[in-house]
PDB file of N, CA and C in Angstrom:
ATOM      1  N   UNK A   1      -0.500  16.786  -0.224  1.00  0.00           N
ATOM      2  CA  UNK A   1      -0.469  15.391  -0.599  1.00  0.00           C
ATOM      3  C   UNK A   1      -1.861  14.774  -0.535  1.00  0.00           C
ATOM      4  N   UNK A   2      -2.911  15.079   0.409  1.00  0.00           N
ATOM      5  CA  UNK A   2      -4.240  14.647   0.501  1.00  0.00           C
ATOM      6  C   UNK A   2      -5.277  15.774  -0.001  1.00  0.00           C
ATOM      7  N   UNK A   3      -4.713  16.490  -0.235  1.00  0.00           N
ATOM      8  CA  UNK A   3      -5.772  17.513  -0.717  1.00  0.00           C
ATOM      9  C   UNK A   3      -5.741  17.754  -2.409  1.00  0.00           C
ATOM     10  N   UNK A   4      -4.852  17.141  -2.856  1.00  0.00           N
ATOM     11  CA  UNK A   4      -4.847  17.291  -4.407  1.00  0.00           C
ATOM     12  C   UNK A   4      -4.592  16.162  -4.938  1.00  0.00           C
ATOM     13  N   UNK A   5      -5.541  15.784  -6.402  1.00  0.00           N
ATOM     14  CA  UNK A   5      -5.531  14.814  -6.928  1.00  0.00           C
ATOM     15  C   UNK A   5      -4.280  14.206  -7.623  1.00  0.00           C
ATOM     16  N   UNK A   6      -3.717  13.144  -7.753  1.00  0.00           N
ATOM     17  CA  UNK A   6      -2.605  12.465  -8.487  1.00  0.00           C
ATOM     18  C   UNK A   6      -2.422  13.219 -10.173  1.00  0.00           C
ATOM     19  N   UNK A   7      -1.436  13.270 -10.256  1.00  0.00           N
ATOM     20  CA  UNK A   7      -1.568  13.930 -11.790  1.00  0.00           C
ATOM     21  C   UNK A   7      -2.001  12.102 -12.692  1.00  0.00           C
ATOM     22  N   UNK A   8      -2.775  12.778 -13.546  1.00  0.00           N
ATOM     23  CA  UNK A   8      -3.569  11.548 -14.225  1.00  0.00           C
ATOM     24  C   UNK A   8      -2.472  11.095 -15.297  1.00  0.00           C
ATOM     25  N   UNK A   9      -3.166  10.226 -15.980  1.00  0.00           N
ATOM     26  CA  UNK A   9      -2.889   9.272 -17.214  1.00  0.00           C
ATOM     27  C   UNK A   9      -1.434   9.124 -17.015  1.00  0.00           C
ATOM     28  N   UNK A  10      -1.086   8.569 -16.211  1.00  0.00           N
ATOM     29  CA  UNK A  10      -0.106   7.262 -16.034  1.00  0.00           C
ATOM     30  C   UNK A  10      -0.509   5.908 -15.882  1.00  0.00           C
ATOM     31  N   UNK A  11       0.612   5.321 -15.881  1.00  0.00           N
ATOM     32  CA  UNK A  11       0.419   3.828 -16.333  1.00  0.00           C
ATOM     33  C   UNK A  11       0.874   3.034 -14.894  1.00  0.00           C
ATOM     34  N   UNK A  12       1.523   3.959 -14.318  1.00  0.00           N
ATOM     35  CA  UNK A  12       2.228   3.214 -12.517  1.00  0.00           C
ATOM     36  C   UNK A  12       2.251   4.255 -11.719  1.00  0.00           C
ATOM     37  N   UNK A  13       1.679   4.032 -10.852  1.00  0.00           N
ATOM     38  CA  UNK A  13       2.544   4.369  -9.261  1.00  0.00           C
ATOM     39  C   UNK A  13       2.632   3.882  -8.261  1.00  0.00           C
ATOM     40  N   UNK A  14       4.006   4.294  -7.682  1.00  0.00           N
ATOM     41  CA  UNK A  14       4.746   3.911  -6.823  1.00  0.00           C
ATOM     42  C   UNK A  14       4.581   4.534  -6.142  1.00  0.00           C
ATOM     43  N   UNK A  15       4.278   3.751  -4.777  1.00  0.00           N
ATOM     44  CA  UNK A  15       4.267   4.351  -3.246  1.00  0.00           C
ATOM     45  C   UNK A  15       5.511   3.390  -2.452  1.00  0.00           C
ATOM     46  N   UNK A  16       6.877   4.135  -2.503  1.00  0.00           N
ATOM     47  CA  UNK A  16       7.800   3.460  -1.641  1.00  0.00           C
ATOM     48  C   UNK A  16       7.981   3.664  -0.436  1.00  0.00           C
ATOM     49  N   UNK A  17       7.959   3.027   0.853  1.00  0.00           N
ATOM     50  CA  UNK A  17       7.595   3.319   1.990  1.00  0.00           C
ATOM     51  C   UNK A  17       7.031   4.415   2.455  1.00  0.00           C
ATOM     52  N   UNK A  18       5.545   4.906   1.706  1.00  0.00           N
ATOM     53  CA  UNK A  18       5.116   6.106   2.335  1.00  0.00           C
ATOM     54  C   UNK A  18       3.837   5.354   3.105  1.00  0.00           C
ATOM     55  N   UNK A  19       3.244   4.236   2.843  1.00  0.00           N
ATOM     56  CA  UNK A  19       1.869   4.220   3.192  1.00  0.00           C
ATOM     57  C   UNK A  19       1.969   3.630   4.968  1.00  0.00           C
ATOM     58  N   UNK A  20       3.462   3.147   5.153  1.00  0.00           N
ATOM     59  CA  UNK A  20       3.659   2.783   6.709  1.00  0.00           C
ATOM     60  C   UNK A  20       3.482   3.822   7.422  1.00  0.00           C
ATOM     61  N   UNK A  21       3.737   5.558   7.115  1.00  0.00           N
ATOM     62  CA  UNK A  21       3.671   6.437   8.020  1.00  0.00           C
ATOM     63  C   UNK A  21       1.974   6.929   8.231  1.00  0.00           C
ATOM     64  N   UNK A  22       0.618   6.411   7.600  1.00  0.00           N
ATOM     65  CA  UNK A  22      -0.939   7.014   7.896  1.00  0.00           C
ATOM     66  C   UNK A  22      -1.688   5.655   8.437  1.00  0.00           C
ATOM     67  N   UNK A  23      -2.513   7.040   9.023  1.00  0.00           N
ATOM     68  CA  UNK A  23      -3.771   5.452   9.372  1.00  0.00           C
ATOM     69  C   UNK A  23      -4.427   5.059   8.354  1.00  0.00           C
ATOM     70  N   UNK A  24      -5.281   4.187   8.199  1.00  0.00           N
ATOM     71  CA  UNK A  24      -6.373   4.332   7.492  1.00  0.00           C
ATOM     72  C   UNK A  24      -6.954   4.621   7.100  1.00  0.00           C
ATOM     73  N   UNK A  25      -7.682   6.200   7.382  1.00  0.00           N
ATOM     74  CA  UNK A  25      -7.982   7.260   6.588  1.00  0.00           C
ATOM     75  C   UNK A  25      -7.451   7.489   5.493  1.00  0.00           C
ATOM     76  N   UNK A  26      -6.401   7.829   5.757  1.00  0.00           N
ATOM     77  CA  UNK A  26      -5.357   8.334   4.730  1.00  0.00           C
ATOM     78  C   UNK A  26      -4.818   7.573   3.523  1.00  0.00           C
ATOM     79  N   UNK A  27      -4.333   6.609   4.060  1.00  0.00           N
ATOM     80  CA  UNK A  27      -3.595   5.073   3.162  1.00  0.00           C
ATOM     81  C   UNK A  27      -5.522   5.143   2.260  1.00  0.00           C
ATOM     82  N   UNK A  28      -6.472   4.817   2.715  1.00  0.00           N
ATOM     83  CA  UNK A  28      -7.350   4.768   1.709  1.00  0.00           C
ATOM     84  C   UNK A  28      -7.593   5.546   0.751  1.00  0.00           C
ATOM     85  N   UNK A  29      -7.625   7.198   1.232  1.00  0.00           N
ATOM     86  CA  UNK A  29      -7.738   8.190   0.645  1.00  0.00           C
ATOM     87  C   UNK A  29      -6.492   8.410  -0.460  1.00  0.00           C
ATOM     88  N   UNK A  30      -5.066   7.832  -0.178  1.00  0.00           N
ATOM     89  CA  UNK A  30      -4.007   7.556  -1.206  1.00  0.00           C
ATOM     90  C   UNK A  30      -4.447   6.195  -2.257  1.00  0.00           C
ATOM     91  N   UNK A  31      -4.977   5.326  -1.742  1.00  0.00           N
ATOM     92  CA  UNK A  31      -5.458   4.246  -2.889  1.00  0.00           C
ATOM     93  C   UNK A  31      -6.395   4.672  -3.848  1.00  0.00           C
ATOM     94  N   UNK A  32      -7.317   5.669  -3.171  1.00  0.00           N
ATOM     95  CA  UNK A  32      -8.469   6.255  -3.644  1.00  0.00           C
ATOM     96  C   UNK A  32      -8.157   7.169  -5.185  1.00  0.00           C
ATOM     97  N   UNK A  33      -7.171   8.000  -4.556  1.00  0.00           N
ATOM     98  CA  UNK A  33      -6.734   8.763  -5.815  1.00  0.00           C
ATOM     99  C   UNK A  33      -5.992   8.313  -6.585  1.00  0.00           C
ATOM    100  N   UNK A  34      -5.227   7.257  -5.951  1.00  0.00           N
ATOM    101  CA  UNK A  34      -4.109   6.419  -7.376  1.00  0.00           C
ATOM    102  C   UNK A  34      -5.345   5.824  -8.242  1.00  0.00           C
ATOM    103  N   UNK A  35      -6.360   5.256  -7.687  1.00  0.00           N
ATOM    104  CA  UNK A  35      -7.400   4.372  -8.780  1.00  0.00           C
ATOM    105  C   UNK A  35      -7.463   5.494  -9.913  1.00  0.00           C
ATOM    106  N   UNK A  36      -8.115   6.769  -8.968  1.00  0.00           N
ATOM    107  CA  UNK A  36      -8.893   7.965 -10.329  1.00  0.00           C
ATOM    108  C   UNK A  36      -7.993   8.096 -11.240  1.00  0.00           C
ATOM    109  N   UNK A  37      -6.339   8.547 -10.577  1.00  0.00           N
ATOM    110  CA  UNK A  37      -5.883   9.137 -11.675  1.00  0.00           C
ATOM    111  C   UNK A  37      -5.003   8.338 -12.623  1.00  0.00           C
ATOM    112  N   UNK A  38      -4.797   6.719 -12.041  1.00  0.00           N
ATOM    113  CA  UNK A  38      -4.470   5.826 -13.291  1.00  0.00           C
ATOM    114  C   UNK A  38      -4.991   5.648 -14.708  1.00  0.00           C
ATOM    115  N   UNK A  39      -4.370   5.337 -15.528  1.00  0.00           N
ATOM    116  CA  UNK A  39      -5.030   5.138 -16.883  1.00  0.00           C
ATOM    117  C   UNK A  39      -5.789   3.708 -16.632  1.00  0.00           C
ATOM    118  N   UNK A  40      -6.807   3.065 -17.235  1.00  0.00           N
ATOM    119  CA  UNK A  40      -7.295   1.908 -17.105  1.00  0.00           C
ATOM    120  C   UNK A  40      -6.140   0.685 -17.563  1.00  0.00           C
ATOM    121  N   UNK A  41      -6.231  -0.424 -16.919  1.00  0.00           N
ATOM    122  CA  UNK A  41      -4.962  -0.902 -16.854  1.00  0.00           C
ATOM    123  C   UNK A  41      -3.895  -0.790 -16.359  1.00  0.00           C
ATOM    124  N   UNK A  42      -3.534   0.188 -15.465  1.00  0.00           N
ATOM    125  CA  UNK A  42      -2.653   0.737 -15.115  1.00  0.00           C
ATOM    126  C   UNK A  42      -2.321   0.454 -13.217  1.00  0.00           C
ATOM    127  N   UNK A  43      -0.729   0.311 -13.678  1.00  0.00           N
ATOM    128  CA  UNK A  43      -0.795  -0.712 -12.176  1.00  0.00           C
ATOM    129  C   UNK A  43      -0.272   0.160 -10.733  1.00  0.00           C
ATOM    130  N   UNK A  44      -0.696   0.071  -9.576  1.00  0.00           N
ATOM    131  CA  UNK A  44      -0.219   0.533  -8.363  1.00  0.00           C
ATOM    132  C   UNK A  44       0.966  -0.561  -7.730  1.00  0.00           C
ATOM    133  N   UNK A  45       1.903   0.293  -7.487  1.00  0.00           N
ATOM    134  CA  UNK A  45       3.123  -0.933  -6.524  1.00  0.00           C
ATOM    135  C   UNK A  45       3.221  -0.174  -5.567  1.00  0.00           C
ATOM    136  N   UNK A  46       3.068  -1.096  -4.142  1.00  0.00           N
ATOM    137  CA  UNK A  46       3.129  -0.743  -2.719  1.00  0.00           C
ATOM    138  C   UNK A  46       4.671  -1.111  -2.435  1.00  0.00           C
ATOM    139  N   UNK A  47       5.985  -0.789  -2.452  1.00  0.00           N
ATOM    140  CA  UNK A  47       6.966  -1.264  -1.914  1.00  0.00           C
ATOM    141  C   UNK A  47       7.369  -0.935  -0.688  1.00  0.00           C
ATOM    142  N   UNK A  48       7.230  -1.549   0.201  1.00  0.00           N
ATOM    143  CA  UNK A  48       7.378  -1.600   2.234  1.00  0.00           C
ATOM    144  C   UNK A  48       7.609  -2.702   2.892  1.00  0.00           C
ATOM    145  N   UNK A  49       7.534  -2.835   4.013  1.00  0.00           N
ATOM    146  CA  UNK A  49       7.674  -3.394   5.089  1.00  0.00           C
ATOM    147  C   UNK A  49       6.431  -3.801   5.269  1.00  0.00           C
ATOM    148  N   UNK A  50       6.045  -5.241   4.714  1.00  0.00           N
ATOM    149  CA  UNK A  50       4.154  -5.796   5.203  1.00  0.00           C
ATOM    150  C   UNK A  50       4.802  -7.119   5.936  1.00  0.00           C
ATOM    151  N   UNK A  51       3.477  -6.569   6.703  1.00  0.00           N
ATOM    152  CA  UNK A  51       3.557  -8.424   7.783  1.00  0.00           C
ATOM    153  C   UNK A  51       2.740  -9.055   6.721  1.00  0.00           C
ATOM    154  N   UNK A  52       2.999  -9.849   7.293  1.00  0.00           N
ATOM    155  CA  UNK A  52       1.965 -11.469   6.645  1.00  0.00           C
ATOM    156  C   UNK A  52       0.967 -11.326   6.620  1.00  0.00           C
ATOM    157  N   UNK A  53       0.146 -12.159   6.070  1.00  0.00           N
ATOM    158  CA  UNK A  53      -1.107 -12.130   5.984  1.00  0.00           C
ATOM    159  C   UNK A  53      -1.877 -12.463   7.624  1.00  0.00           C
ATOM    160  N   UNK A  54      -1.450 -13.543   8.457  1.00  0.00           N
ATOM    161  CA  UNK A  54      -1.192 -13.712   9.557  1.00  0.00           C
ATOM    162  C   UNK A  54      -1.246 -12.490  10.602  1.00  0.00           C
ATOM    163  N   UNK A  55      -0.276 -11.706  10.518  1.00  0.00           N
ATOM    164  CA  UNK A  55       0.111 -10.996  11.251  1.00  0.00           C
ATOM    165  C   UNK A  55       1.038 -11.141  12.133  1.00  0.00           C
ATOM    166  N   UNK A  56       2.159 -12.369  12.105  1.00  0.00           N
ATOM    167  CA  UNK A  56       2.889 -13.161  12.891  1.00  0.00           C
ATOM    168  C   UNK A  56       4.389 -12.873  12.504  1.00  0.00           C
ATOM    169  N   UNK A  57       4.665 -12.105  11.413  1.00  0.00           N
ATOM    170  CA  UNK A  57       6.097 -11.820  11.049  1.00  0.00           C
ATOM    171  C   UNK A  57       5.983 -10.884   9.361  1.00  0.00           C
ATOM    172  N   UNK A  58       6.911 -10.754   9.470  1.00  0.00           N
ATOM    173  CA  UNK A  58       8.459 -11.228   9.842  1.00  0.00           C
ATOM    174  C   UNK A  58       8.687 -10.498  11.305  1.00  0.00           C
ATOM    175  N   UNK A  59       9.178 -11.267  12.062  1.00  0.00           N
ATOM    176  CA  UNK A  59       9.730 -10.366  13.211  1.00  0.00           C
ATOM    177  C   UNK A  59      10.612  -9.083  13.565  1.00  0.00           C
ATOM    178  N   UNK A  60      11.571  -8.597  11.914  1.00  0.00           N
ATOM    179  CA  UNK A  60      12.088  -7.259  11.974  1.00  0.00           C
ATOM    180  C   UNK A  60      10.612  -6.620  11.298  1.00  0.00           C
ATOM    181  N   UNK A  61      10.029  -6.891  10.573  1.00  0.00           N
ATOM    182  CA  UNK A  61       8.686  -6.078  10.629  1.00  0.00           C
ATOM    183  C   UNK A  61       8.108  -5.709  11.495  1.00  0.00           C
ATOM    184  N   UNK A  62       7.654  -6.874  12.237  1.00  0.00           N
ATOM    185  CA  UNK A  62       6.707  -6.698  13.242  1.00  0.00           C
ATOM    186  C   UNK A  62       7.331  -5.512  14.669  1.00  0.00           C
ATOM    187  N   UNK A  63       8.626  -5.844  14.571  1.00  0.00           N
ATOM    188  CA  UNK A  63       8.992  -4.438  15.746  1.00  0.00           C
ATOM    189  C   UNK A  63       9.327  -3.400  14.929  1.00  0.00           C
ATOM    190  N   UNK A  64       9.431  -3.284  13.786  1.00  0.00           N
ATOM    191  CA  UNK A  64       9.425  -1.901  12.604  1.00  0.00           C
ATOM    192  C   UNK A  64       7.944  -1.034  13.147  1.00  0.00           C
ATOM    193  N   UNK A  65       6.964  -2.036  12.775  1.00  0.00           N
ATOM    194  CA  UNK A  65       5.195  -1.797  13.345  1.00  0.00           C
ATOM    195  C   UNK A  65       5.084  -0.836  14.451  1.00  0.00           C
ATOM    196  N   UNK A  66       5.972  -1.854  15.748  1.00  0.00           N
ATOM    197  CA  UNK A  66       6.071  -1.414  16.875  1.00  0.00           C
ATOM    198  C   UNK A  66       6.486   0.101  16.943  1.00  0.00           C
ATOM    199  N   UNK A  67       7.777   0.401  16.334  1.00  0.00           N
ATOM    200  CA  UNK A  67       8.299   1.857  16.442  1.00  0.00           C
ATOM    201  C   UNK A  67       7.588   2.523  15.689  1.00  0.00           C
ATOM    202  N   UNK A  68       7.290   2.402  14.378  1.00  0.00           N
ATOM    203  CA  UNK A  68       6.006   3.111  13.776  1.00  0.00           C
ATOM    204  C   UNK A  68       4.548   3.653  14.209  1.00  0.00           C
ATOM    205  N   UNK A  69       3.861   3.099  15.233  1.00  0.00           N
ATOM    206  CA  UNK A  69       2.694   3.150  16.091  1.00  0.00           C
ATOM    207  C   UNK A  69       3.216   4.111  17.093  1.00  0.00           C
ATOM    208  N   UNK A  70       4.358   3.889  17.570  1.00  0.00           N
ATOM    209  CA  UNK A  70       4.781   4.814  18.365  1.00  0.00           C
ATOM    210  C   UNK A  70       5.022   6.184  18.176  1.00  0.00           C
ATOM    211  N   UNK A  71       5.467   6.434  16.767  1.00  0.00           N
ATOM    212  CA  UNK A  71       6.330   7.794  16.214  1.00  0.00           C
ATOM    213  C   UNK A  71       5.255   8.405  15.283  1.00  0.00           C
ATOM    214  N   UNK A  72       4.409   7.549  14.201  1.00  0.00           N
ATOM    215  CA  UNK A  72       3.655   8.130  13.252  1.00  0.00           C
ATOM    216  C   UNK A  72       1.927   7.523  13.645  1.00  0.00           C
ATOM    217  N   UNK A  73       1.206   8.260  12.741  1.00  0.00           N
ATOM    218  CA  UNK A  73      -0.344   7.600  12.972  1.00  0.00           C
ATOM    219  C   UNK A  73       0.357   6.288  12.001  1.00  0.00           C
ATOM    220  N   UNK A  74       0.201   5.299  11.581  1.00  0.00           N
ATOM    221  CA  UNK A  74       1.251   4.573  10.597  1.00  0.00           C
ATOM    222  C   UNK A  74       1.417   3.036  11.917  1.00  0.00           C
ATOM    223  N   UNK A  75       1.671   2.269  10.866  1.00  0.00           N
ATOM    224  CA  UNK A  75       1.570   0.604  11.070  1.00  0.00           C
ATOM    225  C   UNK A  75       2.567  -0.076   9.968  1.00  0.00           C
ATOM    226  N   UNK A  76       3.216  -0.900   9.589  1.00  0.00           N
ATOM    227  CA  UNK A  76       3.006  -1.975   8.922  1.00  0.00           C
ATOM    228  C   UNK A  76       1.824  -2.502   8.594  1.00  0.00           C
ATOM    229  N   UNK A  77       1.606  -2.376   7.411  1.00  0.00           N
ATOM    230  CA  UNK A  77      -0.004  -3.191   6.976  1.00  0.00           C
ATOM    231  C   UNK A  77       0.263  -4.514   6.645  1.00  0.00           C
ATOM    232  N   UNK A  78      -0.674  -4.996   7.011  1.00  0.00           N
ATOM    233  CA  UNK A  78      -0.525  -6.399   6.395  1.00  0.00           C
ATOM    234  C   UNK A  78      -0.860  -6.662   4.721  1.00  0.00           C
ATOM    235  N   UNK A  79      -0.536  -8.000   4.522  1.00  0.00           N
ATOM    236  CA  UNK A  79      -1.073  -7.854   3.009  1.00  0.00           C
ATOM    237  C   UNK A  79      -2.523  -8.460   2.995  1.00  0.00           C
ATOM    238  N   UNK A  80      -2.972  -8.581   4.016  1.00  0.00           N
ATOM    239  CA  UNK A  80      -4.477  -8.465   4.119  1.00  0.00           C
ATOM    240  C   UNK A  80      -5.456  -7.407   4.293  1.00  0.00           C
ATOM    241  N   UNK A  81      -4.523  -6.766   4.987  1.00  0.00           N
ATOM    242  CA  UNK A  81      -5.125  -4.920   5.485  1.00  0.00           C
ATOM    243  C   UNK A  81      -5.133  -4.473   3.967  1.00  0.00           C
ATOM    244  N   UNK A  82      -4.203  -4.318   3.433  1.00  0.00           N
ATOM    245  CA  UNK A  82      -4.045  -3.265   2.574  1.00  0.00           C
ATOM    246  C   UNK A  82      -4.987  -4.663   1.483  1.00  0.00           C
ATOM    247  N   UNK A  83      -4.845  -5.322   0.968  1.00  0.00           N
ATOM    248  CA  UNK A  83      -5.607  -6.198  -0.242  1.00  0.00           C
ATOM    249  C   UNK A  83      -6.785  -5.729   0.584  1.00  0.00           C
ATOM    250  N   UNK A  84      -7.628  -5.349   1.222  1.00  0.00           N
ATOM    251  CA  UNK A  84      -8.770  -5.134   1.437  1.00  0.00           C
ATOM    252  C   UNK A  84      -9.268  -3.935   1.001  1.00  0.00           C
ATOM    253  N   UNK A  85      -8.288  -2.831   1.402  1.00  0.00           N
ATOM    254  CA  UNK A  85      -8.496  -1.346   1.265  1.00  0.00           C
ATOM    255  C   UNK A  85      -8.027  -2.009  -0.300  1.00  0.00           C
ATOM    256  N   UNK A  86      -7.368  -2.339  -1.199  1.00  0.00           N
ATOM    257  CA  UNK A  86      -7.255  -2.277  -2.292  1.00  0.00           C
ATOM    258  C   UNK A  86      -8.338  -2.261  -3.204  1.00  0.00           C
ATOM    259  N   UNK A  87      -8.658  -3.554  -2.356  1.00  0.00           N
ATOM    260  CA  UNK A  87     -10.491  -4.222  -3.177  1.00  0.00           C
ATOM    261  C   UNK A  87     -11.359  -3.100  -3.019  1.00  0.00           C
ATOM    262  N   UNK A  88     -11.308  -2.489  -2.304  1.00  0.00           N
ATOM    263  CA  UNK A  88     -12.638  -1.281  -1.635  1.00  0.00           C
ATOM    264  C   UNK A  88     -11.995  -0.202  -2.468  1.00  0.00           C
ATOM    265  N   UNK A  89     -10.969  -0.156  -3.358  1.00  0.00           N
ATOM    266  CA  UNK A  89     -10.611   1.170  -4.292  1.00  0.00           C
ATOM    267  C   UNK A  89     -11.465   0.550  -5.484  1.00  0.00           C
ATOM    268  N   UNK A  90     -11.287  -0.806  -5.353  1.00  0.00           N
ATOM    269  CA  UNK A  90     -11.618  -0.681  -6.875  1.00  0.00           C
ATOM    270  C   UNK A  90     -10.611  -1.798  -7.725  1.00  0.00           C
ATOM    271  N   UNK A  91      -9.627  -1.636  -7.088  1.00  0.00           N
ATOM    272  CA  UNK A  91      -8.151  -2.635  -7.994  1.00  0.00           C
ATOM    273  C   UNK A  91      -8.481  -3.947  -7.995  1.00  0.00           C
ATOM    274  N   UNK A  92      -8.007  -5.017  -8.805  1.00  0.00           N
ATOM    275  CA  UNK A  92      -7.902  -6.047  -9.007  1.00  0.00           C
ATOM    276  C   UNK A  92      -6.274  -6.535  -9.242  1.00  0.00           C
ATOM    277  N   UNK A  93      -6.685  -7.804  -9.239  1.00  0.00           N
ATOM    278  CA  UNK A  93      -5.534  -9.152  -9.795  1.00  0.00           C
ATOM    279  C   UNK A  93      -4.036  -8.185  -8.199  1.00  0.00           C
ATOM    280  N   UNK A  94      -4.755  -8.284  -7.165  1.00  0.00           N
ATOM    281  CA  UNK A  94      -3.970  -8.002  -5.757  1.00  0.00           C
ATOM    282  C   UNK A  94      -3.050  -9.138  -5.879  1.00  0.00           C
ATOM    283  N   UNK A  95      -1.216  -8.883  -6.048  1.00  0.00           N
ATOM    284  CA  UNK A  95      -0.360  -9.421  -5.923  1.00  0.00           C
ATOM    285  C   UNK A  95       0.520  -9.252  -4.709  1.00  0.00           C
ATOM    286  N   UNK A  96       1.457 -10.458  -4.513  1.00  0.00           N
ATOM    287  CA  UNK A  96       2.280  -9.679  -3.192  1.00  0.00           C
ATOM    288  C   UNK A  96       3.899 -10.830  -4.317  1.00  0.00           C
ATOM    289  N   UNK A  97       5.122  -9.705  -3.771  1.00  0.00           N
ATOM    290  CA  UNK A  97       6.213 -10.281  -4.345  1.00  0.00           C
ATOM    291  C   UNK A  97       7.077  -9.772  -2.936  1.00  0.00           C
ATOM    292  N   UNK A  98       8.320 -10.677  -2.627  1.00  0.00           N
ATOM    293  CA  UNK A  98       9.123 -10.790  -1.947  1.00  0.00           C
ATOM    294  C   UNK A  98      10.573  -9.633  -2.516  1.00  0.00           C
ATOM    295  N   UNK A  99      11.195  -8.598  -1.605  1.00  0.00           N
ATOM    296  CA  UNK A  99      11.966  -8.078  -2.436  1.00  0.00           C
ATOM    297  C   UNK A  99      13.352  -8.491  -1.613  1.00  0.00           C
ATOM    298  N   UNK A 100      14.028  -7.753  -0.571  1.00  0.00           N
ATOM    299  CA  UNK A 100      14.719  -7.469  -0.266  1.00  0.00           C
ATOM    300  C   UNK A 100      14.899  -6.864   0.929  1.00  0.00           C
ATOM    301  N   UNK A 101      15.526  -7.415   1.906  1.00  0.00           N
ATOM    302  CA  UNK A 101      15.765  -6.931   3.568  1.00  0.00           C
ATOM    303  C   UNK A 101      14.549  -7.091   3.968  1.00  0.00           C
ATOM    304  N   UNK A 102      13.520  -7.669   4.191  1.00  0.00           N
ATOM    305  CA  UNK A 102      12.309  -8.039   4.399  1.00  0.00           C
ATOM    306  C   UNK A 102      11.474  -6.824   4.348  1.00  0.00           C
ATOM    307  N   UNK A 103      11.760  -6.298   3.309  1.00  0.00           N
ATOM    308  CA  UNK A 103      10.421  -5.726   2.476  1.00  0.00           C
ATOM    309  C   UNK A 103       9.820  -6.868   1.436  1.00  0.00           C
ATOM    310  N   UNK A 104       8.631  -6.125   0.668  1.00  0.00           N
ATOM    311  CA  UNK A 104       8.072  -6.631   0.136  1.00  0.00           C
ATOM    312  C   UNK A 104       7.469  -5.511  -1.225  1.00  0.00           C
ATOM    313  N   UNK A 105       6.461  -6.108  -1.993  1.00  0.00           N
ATOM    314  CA  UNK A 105       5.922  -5.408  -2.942  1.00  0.00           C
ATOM    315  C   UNK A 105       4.774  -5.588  -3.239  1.00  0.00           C
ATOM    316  N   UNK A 106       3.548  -5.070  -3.106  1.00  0.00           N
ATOM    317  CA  UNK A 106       2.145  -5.131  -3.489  1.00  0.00           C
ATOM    318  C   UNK A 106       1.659  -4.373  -4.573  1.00  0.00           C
ATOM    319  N   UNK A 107       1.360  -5.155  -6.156  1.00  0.00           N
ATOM    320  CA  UNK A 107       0.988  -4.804  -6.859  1.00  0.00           C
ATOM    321  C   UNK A 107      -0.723  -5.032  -6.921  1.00  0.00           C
ATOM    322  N   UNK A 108      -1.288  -3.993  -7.636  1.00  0.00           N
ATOM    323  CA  UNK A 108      -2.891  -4.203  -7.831  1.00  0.00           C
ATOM    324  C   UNK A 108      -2.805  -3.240  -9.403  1.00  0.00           C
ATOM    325  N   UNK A 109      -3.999  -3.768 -10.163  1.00  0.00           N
ATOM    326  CA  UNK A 109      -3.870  -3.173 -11.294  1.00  0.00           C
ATOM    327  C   UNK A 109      -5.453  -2.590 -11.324  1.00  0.00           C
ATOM    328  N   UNK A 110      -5.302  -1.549 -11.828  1.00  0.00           N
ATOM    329  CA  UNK A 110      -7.031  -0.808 -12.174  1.00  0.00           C
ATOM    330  C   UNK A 110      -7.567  -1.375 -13.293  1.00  0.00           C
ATOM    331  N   UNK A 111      -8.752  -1.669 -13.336  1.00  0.00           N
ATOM    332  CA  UNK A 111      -9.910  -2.776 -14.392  1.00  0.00           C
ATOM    333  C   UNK A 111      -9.782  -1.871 -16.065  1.00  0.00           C
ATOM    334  N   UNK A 112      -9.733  -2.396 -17.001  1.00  0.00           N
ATOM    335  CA  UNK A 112      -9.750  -1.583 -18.002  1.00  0.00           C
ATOM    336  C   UNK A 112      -9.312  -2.057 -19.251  1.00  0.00           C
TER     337      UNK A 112
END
């Protein structure tokens, strides 16, 4: 999964709750290769469990976080954490949408 590049020229990918289980290393090194192997224009969706920008909730997140830190290298990111590592791939027009059971959805699209 980190050692080989994304198969290219697509138009989306989806990372559904995988990026809660790495640290930072990793979660970057996954943004890293979604940029390369997107087509220009082409959009990334984060669908998970993000705290706030804050870092103050949602409160079934925030103890989701808790058991996650405990079990995996892995966090709940915030949508500030990750819009940062986004910006540092490269992505633009960083969205956040509200889904369901207090997940969420972070779209970013590659320049093109």
């Amino acid at each position: 999964m980190f050692a080989d590049p994304l198969p290219p020229d697509h138009d989306v990918h989806l990372f559904s709750h995988v990026l809660h289980d790495w640290g930072e290393p990793q979660v970057r090194q996954l943004l890293s290769a979604s940029f390369a192997a997107l087509t220009p224009g082409g959009w990334l969706v984060d669908h998970d469990a993000h705290l706030n920008e804050a870092k103050t909730g949602s409160l079934p997140v925030a103890e989701y976080s808790v058991l996650l830190m405990h079990s995996t290298p892995g966090k709940c990111w915030s949508l500030g954490e990750l819009g940062a590592m986004l910006d540092d791939a490269g992505f633009v027009d960083v969205a956040w949408r509200s889904t369901a059971g207090d997940r969420s959805a972070i779209l970013a699209r590659k320049p093109g």
